[in-house]
N, C-alpha and C. Protein backbone atom coordinates (compact mmCIF):
# COMPACT_ATOMS: atom_id res chain seq x y z
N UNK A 1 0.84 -1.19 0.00
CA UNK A 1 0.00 0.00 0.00
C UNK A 1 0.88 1.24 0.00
N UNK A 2 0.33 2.10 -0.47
CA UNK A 2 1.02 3.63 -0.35
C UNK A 2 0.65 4.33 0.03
N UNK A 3 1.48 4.83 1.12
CA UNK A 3 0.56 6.36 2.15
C UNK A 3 1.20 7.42 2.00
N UNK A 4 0.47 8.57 1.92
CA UNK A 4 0.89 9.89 1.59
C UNK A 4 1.43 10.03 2.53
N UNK A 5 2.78 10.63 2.31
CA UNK A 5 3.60 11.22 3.58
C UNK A 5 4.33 12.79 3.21
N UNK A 6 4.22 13.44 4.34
CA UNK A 6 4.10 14.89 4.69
C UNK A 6 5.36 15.16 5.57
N UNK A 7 6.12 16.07 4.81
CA UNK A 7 7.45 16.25 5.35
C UNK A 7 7.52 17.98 5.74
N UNK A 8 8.21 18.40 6.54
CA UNK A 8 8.12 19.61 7.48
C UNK A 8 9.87 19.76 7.91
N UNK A 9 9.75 21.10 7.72
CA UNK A 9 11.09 21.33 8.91
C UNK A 9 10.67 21.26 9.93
N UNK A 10 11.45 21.17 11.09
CA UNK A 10 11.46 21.41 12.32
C UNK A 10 12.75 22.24 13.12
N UNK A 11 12.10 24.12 13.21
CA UNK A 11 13.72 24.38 13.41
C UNK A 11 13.94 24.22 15.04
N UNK A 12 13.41 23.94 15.84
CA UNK A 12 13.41 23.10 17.19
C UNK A 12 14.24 21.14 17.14
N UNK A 13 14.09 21.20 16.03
CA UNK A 13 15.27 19.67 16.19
C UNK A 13 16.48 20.11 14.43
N UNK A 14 15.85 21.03 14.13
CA UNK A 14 17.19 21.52 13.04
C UNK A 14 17.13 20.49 11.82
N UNK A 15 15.92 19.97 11.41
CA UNK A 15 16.13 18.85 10.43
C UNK A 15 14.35 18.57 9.77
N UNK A 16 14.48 17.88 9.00
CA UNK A 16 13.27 16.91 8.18
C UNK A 16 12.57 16.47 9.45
N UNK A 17 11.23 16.50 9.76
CA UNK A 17 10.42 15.77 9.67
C UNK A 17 9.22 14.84 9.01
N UNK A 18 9.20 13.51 8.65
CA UNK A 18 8.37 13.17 7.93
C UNK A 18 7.39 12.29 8.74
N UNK A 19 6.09 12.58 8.45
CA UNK A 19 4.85 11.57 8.67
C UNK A 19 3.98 11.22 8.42
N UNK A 20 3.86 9.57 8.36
CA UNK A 20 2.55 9.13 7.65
C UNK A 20 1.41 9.46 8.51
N UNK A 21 0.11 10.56 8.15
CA UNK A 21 -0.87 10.99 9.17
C UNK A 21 -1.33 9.29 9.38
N UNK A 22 -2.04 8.63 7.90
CA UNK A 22 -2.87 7.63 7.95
C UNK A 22 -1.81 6.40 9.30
N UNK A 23 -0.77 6.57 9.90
CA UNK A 23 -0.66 5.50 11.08
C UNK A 23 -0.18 6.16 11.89
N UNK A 24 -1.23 6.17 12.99
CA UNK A 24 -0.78 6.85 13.58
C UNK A 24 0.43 6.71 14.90
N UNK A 25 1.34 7.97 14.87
CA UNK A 25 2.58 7.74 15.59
C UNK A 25 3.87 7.49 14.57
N UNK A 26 3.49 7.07 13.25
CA UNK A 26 4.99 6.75 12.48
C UNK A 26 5.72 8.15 11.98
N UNK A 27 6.77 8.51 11.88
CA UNK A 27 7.27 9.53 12.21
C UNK A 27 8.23 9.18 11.99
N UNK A 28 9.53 10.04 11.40
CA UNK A 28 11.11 9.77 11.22
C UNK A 28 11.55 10.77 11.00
N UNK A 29 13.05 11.39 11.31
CA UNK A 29 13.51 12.44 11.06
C UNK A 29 14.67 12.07 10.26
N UNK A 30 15.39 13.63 9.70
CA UNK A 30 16.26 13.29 8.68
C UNK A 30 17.26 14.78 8.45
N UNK A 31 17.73 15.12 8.16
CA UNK A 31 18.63 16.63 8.30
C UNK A 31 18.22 16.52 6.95
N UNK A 32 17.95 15.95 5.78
CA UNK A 32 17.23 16.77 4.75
C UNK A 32 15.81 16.00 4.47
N UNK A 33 15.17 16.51 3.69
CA UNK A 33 14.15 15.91 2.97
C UNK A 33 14.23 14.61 2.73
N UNK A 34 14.98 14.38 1.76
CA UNK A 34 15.14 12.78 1.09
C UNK A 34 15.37 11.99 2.04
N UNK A 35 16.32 12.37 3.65
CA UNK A 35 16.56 11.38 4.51
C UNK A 35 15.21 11.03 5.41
N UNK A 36 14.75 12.13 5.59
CA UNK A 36 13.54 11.94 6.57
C UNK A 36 12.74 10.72 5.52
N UNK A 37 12.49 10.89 4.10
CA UNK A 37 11.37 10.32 3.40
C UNK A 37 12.02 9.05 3.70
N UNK A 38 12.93 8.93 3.03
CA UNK A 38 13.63 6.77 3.75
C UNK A 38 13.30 6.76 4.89
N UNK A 39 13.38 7.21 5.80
CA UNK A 39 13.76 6.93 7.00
C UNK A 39 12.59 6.76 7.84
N UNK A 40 11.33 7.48 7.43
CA UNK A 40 10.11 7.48 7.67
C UNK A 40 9.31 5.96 6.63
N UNK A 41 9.89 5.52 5.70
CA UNK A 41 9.27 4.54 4.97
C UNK A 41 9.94 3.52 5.23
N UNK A 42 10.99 3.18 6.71
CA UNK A 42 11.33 2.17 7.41
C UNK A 42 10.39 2.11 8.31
N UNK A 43 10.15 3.33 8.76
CA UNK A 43 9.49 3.10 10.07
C UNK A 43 8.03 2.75 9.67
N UNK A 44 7.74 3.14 8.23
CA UNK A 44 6.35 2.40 7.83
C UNK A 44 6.25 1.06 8.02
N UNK A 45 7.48 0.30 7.21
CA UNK A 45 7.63 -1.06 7.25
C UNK A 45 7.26 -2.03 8.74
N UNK A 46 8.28 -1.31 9.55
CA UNK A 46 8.09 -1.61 11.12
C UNK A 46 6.79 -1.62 11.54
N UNK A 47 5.85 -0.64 11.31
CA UNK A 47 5.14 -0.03 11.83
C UNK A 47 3.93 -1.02 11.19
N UNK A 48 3.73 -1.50 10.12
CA UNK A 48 2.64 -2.20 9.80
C UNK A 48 3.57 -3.52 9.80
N UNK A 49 4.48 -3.77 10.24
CA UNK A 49 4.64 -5.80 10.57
C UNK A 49 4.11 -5.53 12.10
N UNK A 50 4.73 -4.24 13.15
CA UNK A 50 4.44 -5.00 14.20
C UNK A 50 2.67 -5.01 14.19
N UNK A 51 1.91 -3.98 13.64
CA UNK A 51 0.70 -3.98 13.79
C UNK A 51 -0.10 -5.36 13.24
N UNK A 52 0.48 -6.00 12.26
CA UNK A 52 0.16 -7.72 11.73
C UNK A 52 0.57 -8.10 13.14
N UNK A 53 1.65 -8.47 13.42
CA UNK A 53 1.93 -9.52 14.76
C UNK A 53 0.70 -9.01 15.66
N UNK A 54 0.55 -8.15 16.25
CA UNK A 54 -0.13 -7.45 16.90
C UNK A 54 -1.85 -7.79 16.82
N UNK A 55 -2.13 -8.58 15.44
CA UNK A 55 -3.55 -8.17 14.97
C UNK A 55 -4.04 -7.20 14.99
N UNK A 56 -3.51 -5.85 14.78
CA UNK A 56 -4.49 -4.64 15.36
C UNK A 56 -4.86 -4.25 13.60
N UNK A 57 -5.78 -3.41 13.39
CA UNK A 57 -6.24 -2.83 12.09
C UNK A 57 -5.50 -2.28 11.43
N UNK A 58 -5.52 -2.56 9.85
CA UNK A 58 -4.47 -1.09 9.47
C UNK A 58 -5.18 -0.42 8.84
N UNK A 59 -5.08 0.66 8.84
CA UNK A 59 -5.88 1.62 8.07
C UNK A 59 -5.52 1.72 6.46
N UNK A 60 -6.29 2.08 5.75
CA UNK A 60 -6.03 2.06 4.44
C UNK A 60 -5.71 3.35 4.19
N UNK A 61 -5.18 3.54 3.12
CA UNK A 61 -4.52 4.73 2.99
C UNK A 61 -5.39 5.81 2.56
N UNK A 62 -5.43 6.85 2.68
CA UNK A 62 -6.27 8.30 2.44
C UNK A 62 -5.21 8.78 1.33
N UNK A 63 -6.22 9.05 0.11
CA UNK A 63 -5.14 9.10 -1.29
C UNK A 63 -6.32 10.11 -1.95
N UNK A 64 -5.78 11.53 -2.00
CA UNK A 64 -6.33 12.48 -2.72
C UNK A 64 -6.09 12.37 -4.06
N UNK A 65 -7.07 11.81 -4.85
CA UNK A 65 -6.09 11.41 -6.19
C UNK A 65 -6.13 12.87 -7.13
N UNK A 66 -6.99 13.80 -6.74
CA UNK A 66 -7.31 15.07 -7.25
C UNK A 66 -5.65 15.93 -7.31
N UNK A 67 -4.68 15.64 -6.31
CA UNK A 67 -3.90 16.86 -5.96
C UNK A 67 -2.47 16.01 -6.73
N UNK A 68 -2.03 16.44 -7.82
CA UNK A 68 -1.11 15.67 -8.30
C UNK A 68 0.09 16.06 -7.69
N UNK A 69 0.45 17.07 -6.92
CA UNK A 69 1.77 17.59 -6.19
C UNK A 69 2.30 18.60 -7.07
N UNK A 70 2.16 18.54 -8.56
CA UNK A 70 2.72 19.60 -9.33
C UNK A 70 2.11 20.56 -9.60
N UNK A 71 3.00 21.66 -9.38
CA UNK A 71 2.86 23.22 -9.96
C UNK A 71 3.50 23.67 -11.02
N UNK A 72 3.06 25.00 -11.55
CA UNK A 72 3.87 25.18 -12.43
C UNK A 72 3.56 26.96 -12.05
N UNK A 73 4.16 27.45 -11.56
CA UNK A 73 4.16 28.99 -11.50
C UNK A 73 5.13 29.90 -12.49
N UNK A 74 5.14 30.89 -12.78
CA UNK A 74 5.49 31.56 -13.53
C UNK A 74 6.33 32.80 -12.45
N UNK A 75 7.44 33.29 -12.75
CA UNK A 75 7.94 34.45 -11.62
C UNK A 75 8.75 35.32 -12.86
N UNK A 76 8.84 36.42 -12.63
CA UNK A 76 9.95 37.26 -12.62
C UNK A 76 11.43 37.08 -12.56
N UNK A 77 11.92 37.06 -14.05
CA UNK A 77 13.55 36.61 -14.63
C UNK A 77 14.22 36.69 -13.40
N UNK A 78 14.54 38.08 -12.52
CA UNK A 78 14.94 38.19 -11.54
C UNK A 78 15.13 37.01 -10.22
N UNK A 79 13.96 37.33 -9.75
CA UNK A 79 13.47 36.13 -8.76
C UNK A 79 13.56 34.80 -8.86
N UNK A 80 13.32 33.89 -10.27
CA UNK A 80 14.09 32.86 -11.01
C UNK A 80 15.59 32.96 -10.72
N UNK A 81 16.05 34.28 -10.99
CA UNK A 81 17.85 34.01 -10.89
C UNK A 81 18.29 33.84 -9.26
N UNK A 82 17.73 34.41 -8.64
CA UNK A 82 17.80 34.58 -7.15
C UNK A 82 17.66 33.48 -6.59
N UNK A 83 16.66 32.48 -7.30
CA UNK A 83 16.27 31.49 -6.35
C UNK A 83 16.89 30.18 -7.17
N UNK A 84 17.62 30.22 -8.37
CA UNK A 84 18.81 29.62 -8.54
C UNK A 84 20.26 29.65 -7.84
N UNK A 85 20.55 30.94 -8.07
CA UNK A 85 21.13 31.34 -7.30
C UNK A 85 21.85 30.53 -5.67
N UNK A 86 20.21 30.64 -4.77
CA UNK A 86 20.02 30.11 -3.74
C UNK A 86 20.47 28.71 -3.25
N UNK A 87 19.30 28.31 -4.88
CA UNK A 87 19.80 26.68 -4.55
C UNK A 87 21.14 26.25 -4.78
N UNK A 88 21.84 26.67 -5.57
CA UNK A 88 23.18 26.36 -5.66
C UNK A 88 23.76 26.58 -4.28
N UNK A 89 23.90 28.03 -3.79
CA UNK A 89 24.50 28.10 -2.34
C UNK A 89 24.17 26.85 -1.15
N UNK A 90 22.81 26.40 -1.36
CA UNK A 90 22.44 25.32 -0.40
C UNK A 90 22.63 24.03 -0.81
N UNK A 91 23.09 23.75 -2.10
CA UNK A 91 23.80 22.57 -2.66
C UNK A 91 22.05 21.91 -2.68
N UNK A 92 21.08 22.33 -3.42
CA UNK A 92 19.80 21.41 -3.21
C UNK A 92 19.39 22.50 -4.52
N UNK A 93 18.17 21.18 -5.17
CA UNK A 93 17.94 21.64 -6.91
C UNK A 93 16.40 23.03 -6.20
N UNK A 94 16.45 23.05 -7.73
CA UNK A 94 15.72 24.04 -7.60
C UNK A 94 14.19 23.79 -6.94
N UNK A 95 13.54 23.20 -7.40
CA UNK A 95 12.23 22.41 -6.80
C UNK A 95 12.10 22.25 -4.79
N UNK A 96 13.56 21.32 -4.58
CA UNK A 96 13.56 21.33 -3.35
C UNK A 96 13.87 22.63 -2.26
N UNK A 97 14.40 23.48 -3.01
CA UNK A 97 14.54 24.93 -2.18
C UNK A 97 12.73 25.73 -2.66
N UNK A 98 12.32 25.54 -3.61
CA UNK A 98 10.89 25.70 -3.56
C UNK A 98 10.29 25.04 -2.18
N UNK A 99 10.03 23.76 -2.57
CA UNK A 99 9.14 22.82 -1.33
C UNK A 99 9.14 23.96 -0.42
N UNK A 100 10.74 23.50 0.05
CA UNK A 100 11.49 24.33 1.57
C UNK A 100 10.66 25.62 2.01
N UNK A 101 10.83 26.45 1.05
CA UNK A 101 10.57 28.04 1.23
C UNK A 101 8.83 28.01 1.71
N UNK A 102 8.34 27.26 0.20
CA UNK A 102 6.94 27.26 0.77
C UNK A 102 6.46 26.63 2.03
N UNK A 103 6.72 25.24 2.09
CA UNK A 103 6.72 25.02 3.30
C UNK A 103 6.89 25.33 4.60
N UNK A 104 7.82 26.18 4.72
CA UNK A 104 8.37 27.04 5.94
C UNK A 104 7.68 28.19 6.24
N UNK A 105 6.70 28.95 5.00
CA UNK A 105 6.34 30.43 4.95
C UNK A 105 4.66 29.62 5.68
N UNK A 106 4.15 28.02 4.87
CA UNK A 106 2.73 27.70 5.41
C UNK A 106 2.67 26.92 6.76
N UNK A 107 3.78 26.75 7.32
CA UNK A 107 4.02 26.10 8.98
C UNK A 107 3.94 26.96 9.87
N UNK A 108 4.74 28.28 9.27
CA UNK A 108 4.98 29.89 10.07
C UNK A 108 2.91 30.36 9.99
N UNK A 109 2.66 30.25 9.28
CA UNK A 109 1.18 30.64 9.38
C UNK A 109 0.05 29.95 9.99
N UNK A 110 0.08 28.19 9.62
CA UNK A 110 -0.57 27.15 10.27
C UNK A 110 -0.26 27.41 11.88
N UNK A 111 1.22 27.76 12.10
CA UNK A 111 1.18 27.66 13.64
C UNK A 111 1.01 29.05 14.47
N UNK A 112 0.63 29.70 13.61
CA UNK A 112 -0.45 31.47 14.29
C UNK A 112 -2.13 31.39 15.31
């Protein structure tokens, strides 16, 4: 099965957080993105054998099939160069300093 998983900074532990909502408690951290996502899809593995040994339910996965993850925005030559720019300085492609930024600007607001 495949469960949507939702990755976050956390600047209180300085790194990736990733978690599958649909079980609850699975959770993994990671100092970037890509580590948290492995590292959180071990703890999936774990997480639904011990729940088999266990007999307990597993939930099926909650799959928005509407939201494909891709955007395509349009910016200002400038702001394009800037945020190339960026990603080079942070050694991470362009897309993932996107995620980042957005992500960080809708956590700063979610947690108001």
């Amino acid at each position: 099965m495949h469960y949507p998983i939702k990755v976050f900074y956390s600047e209180e532990d300085k790194g990736f957080i990733a978690v599958i909502p649909d079980l609850p408690g699975c959770s993994a951290f990671g100092e970037t993105e890509e580590e948290a996502v492995k590292q959180v899809k071990i703890a999936q593995e774990l997480w639904l054998k011990t729940a088999k040994k266990e007999k307990r339910k597993i939930p099926k996965p909650v799959v928005k099939d509407i939201y494909s993850g891709k955007i395509l925005a349009r910016t200002p030559k400038s702001l394009h160069q800037a945020l190339i720019v960026r990603a080079k300085e942070e050694g991470v492609s362009l897309n993932q300093l996107i995620v980042y930024l957005l992500s960080r600007e809708f956590n700063k607001k979610a947690s108001i």
